[in-house]
N, C-alpha and C. Protein backbone atom coordinates (compact mmCIF):
# COMPACT_ATOMS: atom_id res chain seq x y z
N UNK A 1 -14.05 79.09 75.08
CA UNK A 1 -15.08 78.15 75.49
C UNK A 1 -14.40 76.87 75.92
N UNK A 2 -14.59 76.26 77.04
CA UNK A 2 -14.01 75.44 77.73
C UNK A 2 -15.16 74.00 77.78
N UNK A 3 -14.84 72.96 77.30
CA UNK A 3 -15.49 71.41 77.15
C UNK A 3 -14.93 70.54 77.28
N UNK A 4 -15.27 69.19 77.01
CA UNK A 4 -14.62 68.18 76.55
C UNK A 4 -14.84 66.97 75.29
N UNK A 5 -15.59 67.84 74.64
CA UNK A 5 -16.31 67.54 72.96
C UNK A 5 -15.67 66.35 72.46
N UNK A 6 -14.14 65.83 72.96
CA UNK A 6 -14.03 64.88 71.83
C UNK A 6 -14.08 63.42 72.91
N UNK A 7 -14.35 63.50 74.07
CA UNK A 7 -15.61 62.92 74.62
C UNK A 7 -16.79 62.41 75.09
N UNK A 8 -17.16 63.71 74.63
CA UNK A 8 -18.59 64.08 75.83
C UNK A 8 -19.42 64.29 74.93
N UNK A 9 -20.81 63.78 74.76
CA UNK A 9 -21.64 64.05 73.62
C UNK A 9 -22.51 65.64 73.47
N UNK A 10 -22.56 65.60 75.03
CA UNK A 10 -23.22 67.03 75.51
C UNK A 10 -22.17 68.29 75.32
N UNK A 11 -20.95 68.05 75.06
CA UNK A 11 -20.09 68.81 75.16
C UNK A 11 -19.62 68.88 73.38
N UNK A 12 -19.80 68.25 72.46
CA UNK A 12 -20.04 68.33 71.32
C UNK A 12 -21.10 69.51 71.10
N UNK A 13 -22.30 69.61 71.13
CA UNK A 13 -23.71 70.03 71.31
C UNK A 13 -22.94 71.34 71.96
N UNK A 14 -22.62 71.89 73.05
CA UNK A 14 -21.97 72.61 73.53
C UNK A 14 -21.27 73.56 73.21
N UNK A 15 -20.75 73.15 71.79
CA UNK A 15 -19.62 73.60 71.33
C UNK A 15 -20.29 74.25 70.18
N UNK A 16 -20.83 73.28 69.14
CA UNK A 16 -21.75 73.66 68.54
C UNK A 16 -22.39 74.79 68.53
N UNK A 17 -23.11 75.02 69.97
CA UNK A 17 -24.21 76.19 70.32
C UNK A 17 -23.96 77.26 70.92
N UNK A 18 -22.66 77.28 71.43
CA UNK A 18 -21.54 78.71 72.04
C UNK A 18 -21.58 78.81 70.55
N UNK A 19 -20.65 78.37 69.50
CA UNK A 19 -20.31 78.51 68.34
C UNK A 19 -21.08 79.66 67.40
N UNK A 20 -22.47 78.70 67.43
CA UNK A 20 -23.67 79.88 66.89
C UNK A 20 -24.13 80.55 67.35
N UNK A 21 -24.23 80.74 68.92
CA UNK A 21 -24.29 81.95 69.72
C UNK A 21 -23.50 83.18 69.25
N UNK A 22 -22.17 82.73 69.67
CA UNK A 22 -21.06 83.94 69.11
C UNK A 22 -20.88 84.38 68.16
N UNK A 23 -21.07 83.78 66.91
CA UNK A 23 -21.02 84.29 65.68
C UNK A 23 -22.29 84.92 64.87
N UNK A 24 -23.55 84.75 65.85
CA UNK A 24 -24.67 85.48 65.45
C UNK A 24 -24.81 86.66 66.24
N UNK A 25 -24.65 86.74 67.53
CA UNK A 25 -24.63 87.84 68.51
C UNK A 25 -23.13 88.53 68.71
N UNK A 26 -22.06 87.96 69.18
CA UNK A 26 -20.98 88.68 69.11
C UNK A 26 -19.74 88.30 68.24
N UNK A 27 -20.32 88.94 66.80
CA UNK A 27 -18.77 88.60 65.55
C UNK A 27 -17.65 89.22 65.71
N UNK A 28 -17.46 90.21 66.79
CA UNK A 28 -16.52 90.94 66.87
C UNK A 28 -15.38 90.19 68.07
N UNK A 29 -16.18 89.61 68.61
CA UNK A 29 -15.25 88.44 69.58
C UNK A 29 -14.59 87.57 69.00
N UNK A 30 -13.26 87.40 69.48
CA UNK A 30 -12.52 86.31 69.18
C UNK A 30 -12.69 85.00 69.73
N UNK A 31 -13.38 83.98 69.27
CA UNK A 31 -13.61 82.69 70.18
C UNK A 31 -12.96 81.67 69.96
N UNK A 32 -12.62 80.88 71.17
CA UNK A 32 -11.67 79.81 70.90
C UNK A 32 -12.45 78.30 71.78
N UNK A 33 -11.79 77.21 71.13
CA UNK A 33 -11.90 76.09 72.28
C UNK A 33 -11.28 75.57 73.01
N UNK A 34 -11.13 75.18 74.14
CA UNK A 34 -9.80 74.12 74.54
C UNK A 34 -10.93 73.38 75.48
N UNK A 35 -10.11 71.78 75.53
CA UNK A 35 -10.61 71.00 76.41
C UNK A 35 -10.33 71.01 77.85
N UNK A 36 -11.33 71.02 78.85
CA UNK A 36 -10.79 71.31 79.88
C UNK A 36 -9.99 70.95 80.45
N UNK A 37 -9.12 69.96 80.47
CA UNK A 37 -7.71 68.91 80.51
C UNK A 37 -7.02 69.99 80.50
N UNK A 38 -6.82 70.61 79.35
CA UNK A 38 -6.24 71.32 78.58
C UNK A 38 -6.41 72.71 79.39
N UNK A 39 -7.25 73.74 79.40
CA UNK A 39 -7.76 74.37 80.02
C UNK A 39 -7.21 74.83 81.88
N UNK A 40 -7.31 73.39 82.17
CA UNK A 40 -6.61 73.49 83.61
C UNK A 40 -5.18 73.78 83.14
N UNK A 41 -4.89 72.91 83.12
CA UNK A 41 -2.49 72.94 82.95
C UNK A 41 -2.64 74.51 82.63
N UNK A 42 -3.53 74.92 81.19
CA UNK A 42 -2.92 76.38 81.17
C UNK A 42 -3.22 77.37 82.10
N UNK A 43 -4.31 77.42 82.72
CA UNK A 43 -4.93 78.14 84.36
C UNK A 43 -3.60 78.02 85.15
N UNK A 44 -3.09 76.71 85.24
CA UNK A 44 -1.99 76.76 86.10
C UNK A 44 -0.66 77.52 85.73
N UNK A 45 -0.50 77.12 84.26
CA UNK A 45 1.00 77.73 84.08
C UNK A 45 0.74 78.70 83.49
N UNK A 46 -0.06 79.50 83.03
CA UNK A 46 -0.02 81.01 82.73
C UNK A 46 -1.49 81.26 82.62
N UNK A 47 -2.54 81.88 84.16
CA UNK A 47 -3.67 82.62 83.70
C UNK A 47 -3.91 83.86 83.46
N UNK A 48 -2.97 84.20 83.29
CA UNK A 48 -2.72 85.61 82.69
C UNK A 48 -3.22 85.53 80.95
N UNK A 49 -3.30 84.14 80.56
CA UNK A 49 -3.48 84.52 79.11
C UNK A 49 -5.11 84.47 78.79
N UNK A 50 -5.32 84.22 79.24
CA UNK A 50 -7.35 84.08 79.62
C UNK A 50 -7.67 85.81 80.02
N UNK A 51 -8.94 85.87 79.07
CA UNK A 51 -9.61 87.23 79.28
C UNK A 51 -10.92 86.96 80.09
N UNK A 52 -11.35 85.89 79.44
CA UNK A 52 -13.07 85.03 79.94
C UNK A 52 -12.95 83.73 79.59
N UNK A 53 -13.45 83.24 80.88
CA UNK A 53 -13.60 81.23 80.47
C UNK A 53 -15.18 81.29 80.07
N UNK A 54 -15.61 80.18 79.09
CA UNK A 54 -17.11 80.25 79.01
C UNK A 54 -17.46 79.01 79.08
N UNK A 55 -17.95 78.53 80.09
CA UNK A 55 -18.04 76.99 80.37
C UNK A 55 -19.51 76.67 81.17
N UNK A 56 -19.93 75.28 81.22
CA UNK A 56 -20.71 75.15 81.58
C UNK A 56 -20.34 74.58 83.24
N UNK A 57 -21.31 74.55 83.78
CA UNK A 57 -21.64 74.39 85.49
C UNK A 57 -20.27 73.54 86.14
N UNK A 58 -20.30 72.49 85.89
CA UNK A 58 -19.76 71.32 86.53
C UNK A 58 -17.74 71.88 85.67
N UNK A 59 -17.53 71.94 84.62
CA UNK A 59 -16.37 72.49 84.75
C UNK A 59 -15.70 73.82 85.20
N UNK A 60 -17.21 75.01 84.88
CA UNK A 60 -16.67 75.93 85.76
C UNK A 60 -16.34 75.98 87.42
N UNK A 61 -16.86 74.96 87.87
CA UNK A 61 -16.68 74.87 89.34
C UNK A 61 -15.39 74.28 89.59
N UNK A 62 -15.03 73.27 88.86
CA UNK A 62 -13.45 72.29 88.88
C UNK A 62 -12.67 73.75 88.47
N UNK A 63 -12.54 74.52 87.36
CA UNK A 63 -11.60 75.09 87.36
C UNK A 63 -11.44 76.45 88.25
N UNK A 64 -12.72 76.87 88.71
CA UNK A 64 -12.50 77.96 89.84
C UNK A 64 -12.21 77.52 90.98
N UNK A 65 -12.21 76.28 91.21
CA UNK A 65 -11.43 75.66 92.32
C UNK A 65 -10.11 76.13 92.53
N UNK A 66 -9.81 75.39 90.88
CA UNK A 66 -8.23 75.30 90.71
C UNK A 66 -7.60 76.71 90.82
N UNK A 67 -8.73 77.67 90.45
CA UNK A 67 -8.17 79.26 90.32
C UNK A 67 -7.67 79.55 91.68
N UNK A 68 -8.51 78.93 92.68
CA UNK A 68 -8.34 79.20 94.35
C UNK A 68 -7.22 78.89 94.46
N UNK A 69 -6.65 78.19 94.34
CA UNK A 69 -4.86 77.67 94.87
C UNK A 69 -4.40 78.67 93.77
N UNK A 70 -4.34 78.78 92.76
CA UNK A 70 -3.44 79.36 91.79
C UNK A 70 -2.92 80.65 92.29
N UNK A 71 -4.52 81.71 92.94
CA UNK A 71 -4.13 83.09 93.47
C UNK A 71 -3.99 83.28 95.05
N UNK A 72 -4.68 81.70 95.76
CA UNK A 72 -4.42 82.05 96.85
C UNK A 72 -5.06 81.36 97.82
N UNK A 73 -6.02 81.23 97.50
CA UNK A 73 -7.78 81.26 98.00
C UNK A 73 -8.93 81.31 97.22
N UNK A 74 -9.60 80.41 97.60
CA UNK A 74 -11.23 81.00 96.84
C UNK A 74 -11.61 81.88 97.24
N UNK A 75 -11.39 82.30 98.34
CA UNK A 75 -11.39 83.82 99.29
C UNK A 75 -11.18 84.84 98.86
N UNK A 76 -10.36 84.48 97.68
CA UNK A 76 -10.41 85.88 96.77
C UNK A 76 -10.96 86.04 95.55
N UNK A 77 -11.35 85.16 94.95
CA UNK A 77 -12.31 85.25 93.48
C UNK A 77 -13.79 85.36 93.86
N UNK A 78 -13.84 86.83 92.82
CA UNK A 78 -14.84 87.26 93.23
C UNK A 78 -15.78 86.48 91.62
N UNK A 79 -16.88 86.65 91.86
CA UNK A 79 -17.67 86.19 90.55
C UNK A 79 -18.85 86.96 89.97
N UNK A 80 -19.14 86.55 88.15
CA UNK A 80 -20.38 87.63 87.55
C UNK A 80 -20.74 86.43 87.04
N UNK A 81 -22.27 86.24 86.76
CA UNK A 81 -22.76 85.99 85.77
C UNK A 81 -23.64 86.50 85.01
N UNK A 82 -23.87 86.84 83.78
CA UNK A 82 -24.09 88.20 83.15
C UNK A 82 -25.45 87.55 82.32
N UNK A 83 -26.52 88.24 82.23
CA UNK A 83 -27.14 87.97 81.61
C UNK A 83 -27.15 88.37 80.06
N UNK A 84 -27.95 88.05 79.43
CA UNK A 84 -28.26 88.67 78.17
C UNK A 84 -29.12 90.50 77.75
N UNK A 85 -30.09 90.24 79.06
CA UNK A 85 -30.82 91.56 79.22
C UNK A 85 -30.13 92.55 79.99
N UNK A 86 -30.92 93.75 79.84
CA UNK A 86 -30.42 94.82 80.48
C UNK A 86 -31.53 95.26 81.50
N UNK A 87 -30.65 96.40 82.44
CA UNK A 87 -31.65 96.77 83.21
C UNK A 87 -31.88 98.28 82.83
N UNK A 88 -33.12 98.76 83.88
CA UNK A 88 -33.48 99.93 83.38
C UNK A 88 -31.79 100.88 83.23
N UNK A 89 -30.93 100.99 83.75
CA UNK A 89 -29.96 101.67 83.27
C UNK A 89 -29.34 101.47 81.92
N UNK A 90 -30.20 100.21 81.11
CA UNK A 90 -29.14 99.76 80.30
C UNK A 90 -28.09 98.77 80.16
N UNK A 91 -27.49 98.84 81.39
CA UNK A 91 -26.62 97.55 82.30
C UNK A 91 -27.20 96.11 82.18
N UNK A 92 -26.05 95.19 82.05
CA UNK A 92 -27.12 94.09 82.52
C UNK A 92 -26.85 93.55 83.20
N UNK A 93 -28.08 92.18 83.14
CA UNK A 93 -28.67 91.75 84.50
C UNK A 93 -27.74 90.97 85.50
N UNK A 94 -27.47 90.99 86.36
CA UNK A 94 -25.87 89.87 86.98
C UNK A 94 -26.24 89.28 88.02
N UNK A 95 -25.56 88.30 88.13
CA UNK A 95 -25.62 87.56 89.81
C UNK A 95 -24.49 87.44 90.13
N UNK A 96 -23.67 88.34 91.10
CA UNK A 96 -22.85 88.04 91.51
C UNK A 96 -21.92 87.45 92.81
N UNK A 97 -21.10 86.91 92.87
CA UNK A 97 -21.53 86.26 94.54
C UNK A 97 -19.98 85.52 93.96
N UNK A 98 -19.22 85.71 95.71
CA UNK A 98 -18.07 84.97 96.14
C UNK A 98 -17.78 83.41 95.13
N UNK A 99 -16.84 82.76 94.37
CA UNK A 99 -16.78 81.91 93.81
C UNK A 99 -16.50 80.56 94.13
N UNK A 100 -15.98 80.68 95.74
CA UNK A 100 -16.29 80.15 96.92
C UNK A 100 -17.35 79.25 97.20
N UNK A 101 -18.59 80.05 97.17
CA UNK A 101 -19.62 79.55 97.47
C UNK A 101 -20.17 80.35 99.08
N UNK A 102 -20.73 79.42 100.00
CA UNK A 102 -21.18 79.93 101.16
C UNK A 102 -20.39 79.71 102.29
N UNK A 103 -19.41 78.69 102.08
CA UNK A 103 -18.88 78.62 103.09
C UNK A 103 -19.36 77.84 104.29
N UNK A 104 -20.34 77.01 104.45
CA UNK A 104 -21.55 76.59 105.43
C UNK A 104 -20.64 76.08 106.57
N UNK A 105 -19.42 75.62 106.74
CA UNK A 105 -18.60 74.96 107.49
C UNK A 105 -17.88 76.14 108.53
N UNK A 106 -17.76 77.08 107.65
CA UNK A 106 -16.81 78.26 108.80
C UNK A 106 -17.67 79.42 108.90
N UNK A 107 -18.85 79.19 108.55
CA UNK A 107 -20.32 80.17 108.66
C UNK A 107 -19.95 80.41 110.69
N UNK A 108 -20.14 81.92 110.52
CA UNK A 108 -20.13 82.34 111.94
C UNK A 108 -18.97 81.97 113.11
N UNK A 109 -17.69 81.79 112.43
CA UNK A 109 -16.48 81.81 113.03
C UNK A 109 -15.47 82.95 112.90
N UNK A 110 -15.87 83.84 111.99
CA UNK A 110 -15.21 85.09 111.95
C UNK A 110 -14.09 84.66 111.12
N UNK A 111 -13.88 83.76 110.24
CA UNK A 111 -12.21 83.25 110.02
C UNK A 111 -12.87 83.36 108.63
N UNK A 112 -13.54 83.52 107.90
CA UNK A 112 -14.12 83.67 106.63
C UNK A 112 -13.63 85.16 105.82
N UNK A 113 -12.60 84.97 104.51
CA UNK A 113 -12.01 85.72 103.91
C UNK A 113 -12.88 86.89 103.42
N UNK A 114 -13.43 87.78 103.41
CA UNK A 114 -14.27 88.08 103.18
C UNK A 114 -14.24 88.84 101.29
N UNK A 115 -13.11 89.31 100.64
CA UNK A 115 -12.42 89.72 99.47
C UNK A 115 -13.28 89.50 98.58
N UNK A 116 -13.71 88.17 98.50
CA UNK A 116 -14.53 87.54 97.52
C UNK A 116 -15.84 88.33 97.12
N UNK A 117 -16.43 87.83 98.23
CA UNK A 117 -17.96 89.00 98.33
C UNK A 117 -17.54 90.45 98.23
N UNK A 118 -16.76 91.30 99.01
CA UNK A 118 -16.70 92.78 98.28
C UNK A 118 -16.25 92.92 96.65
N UNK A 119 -15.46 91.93 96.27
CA UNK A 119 -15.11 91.90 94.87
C UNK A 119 -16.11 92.14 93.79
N UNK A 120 -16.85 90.83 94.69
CA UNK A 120 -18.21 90.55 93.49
C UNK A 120 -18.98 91.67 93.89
N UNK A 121 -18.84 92.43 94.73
CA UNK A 121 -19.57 93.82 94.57
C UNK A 121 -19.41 94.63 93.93
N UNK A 122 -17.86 94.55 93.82
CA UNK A 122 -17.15 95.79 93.10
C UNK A 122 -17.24 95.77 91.43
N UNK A 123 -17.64 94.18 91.54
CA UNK A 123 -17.99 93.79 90.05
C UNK A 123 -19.38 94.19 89.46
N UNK A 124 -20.27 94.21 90.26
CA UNK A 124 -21.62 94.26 90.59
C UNK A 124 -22.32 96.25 90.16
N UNK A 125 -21.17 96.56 90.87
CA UNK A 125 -21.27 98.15 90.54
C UNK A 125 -20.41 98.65 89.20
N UNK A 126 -19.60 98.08 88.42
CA UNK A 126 -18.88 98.21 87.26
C UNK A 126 -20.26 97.68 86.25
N UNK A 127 -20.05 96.36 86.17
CA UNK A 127 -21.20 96.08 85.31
C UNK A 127 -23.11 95.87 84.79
N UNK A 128 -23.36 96.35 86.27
CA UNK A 128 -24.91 96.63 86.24
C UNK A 128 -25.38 97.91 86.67
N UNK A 129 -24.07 98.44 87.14
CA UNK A 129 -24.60 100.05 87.68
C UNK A 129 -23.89 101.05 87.03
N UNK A 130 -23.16 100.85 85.99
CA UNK A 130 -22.15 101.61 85.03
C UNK A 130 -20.98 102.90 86.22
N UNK A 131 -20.90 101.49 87.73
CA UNK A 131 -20.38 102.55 88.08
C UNK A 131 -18.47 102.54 88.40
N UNK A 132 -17.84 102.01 87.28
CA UNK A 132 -16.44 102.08 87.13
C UNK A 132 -15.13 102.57 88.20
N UNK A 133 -15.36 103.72 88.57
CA UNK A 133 -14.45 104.55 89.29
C UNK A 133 -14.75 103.72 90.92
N UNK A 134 -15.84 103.81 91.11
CA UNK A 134 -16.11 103.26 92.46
C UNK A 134 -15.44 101.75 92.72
N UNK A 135 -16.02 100.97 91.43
CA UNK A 135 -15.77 99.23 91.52
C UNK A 135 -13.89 99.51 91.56
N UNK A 136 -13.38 100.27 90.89
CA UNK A 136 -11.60 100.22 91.10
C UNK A 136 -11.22 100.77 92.52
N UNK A 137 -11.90 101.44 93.13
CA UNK A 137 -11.35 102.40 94.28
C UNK A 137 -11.90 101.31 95.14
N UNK A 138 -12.95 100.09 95.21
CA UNK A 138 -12.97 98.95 96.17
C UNK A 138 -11.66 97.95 95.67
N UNK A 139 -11.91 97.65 94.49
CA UNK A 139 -10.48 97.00 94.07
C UNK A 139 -9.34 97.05 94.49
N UNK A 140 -9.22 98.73 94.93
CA UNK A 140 -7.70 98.78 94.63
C UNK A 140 -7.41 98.93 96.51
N UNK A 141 -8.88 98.92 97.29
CA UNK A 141 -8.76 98.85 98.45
C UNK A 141 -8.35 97.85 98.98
N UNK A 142 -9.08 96.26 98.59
CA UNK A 142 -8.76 95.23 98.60
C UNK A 142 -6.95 94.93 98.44
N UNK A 143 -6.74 95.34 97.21
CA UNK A 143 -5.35 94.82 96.74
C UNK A 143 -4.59 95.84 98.04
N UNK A 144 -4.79 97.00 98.34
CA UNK A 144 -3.91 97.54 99.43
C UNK A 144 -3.46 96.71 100.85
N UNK A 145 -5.09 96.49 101.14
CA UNK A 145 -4.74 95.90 102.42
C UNK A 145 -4.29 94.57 102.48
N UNK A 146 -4.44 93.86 101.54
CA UNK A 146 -3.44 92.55 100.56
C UNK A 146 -2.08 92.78 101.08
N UNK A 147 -2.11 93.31 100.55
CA UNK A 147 -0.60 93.86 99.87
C UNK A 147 0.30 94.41 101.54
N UNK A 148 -0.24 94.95 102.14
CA UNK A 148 -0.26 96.02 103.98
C UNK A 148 0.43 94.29 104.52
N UNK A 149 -0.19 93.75 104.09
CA UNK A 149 -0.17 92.47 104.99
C UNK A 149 -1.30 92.31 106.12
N UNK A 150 -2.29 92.93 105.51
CA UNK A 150 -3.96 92.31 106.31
C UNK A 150 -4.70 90.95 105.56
N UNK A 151 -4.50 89.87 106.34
CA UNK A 151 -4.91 88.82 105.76
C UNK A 151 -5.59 88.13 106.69
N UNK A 152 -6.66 87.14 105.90
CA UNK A 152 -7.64 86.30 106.75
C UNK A 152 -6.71 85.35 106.59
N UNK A 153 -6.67 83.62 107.54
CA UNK A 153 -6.03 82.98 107.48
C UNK A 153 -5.83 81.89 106.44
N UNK A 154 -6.85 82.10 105.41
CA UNK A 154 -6.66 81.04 104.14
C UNK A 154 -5.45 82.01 103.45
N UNK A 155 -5.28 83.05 103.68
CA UNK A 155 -4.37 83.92 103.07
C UNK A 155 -3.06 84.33 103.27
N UNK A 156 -2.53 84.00 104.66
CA UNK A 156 -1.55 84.44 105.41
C UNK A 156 -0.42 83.97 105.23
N UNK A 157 -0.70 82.37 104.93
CA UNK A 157 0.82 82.10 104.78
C UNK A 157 1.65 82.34 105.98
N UNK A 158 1.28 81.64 107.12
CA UNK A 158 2.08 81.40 108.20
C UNK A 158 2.33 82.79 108.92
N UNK A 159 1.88 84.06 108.31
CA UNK A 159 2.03 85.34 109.06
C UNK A 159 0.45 85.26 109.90
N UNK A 160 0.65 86.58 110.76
CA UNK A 160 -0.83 86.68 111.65
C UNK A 160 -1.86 86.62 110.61
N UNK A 161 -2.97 85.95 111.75
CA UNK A 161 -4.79 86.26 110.29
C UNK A 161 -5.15 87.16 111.36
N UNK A 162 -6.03 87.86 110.50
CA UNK A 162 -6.83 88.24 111.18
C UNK A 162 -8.34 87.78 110.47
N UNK A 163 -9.36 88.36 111.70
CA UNK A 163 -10.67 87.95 111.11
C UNK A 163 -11.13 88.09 110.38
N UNK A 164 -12.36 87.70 109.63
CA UNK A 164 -13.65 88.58 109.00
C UNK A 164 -13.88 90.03 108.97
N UNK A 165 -14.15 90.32 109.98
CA UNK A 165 -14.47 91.94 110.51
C UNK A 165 -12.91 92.54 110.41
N UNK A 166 -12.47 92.09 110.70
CA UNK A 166 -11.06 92.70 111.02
C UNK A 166 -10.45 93.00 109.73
N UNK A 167 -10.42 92.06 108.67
CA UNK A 167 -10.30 91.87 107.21
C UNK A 167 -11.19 93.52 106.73
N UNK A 168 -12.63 93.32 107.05
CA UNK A 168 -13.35 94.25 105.73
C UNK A 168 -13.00 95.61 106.84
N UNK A 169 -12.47 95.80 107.84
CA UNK A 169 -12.31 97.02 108.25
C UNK A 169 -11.28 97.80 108.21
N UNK A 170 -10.29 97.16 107.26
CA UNK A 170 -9.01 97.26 107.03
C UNK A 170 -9.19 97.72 105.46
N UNK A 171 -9.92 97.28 104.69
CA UNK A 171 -10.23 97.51 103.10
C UNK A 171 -11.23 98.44 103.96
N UNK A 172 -12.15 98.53 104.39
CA UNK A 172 -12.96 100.31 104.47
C UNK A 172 -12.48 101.16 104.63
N UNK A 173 -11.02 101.08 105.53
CA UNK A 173 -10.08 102.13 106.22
C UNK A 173 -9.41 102.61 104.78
N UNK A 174 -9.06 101.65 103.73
CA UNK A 174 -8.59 102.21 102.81
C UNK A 174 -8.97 102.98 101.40
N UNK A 175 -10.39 102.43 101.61
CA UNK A 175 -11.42 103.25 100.52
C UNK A 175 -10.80 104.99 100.03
């Protein structure tokens, strides 16, 4: 759980109420705090040690920022937010969507990474549609054509971009 409690009065309260959340609904979780100060430096120098951030609005947006440079791009974090309920499968309820945002500035230039949004699909079909095998075989499509050297230009790193379309037809080719 990510705050800044020994500032923030709301973030006291915060801490508090993740606190009794988790320990009434999930005791089997291991929960921790750090301040988001704190929180960032370690995103930067090792996010490999993070399983789940649990934060509220305004810091989850600062640090999925920061996630964008860390892996590459916001172009590539895909995003869940999970509800509490389930759906008729059982699954629950999600909203998932590019971490990015919309993009409103490069809307309809074709230069828009597209990774993000199939991600959060691939996330979308793992955790509300119990459908696993599929969400890895988009995953691992993505990471191929990554990897091929098919990149949009937030991604390239001084090699060719290619487009939008050009991007998701390169991860379909590899499905």
């Amino acid at each position: 759980s990510v705050d800044k409690a020994n500032v923030l009065t709301t973030s006291v309260l915060w801490r508090e109420v993740v606190s009794e959340f988790f320990a009434k609904n999930y005791p089997k979780i291991d929960l921790s705090h750090m301040y988001v100060d704190n929180a960032a430096m370690q995103l930067a120098r090792d996010p490999g040690q993070f399983d789940v951030l649990f934060t509220e609005n305004m810091f989850g947006d600062i640090l999925s920022d920061e996630m964008g440079i860390v892996c590459g791009s916001l172009g590539m974090l895909c995003s869940a937010s999970l509800g509490t309920g389930n759906n008729q499968m059982g699954q629950p309820y999600g909203l998932y969507e590019p971490a990015g945002g919309t993009a409103p500035d490069i809307a309809g230039k074709g230069i828009a990474n597209p990774c993000a949004q199939i991600l959060s699909a691939a996330l979308m079909l793992r955790f509300s549609f119990a459908l696993d095998p599929i969400a890895k075989r988009i995953e691992n499509a993505v990471k191929t054509a990554v990897l091929d050297g098919v990149r949009t230009a937030d991604i390239a790193f001084g090699n060719p971009a290619v487009s939008t379309m050009e991007m998701t037809q390169a991860i379909i080719q590899r499905l």
